[in-house]
C-alpha atoms as a PDB file:
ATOM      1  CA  UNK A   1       0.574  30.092  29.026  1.00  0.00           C
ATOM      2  CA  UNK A   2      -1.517  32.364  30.919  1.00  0.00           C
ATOM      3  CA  UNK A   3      -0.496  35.705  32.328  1.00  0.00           C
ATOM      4  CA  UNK A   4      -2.905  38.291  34.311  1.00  0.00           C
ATOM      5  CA  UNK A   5      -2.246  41.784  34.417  1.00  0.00           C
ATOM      6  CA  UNK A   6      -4.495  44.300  36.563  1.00  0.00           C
ATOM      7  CA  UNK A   7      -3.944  47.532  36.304  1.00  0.00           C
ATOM      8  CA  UNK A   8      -4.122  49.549  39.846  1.00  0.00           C
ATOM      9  CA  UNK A   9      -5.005  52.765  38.766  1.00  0.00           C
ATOM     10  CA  UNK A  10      -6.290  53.009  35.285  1.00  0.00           C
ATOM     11  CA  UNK A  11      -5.672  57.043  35.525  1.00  0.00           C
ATOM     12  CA  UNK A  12      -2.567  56.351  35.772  1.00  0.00           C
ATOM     13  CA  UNK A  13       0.087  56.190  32.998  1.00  0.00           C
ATOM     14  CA  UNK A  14       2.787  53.587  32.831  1.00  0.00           C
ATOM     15  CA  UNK A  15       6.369  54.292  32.991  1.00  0.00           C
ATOM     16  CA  UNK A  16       9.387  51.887  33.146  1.00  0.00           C
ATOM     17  CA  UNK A  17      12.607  51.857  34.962  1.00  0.00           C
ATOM     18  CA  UNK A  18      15.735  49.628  35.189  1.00  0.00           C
ATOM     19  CA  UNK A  19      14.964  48.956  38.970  1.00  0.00           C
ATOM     20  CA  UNK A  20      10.869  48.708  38.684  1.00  0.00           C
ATOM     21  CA  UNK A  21       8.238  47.054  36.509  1.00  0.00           C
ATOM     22  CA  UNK A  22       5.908  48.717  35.356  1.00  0.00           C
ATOM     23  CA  UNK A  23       3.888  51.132  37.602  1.00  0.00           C
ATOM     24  CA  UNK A  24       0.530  50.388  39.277  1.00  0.00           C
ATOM     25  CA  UNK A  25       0.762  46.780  37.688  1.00  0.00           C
ATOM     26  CA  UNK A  26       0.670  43.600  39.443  1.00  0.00           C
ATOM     27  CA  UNK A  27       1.907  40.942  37.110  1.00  0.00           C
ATOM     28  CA  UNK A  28       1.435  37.021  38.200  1.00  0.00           C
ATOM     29  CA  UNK A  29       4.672  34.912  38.065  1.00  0.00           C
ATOM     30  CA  UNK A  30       4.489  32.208  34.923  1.00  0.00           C
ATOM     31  CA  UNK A  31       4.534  29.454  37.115  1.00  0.00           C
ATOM     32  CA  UNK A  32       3.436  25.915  35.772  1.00  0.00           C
ATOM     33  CA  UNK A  33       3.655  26.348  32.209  1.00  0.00           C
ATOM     34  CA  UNK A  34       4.114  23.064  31.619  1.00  0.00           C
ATOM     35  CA  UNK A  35       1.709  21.695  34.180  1.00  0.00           C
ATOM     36  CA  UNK A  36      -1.241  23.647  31.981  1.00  0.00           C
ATOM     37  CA  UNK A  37      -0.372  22.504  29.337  1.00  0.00           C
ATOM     38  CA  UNK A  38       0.023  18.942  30.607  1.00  0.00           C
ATOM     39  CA  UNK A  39      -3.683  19.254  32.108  1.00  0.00           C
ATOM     40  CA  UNK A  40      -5.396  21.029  29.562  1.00  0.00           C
ATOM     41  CA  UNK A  41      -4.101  17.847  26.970  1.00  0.00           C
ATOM     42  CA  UNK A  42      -5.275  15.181  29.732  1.00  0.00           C
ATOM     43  CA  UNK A  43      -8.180  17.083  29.607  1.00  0.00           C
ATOM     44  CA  UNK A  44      -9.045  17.375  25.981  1.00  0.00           C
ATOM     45  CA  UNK A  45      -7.946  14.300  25.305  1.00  0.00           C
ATOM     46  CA  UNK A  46     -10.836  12.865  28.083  1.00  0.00           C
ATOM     47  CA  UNK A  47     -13.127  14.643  26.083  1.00  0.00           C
ATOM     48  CA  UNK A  48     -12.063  13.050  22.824  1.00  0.00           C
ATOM     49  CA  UNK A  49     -12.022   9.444  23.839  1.00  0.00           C
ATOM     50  CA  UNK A  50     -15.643  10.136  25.758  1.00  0.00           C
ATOM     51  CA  UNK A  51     -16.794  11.413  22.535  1.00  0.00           C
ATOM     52  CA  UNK A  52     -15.324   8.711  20.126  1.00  0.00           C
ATOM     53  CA  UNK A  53     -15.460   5.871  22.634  1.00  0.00           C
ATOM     54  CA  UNK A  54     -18.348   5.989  25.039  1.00  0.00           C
ATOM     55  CA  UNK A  55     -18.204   2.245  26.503  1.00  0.00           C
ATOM     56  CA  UNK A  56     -14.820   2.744  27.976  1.00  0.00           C
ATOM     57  CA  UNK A  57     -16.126   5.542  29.719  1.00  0.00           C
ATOM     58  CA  UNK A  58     -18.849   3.540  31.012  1.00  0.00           C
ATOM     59  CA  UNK A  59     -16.573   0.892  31.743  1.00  0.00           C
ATOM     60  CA  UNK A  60     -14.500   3.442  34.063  1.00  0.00           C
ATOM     61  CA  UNK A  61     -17.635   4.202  36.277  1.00  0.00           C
ATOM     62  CA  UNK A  62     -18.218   0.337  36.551  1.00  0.00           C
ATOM     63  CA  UNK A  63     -14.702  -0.045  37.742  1.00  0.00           C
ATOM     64  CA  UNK A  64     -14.728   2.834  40.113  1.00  0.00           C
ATOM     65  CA  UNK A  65     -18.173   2.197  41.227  1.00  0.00           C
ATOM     66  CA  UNK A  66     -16.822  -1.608  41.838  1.00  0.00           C
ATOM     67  CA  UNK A  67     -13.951  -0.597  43.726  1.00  0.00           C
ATOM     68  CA  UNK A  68     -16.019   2.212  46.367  1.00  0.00           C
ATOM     69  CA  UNK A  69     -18.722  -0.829  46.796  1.00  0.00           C
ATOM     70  CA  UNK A  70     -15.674  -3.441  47.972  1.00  0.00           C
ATOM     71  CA  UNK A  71     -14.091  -1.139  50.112  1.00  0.00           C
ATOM     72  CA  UNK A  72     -17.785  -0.692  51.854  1.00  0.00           C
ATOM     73  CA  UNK A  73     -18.020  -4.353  52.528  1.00  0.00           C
END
């Protein structure tokens, strides 16, 4: 999904190899593609059923607000 690349030196031209990446880059593995993605759809779909359905978000906050006051007690 993401991928960050910083370059060390930006003087510096870029030249390939079979043995080496590119120089003076540090490229960050793709790790957890899928867990993103996974997230970011959990995520927008939070904001779609806060936006179309506002009560069940309300009635979330009652529930967890009902459950921290009974473990108090």
């Amino acid at each position: 999904m993401t991928q960050h690349v910083r370059n060390k030196e930006p003087e510096t031209g870029l030249r390939t190899s079979a043995d080496t990446g590119p120089a003076g880059r540090d490229v960050t593995p793709r790790k957890g593609g899928l867990r993103e993605l996974l997230g970011l759809t959990l995520a927008a779909g939070a904001a779609v059923l806060f936006v179309v359905r506002p009560e069940l978000y309300e009635a979330g906050v009652h529930i967890v607000a009902t459950r921290a006051a009974s473990l108090v007690h």
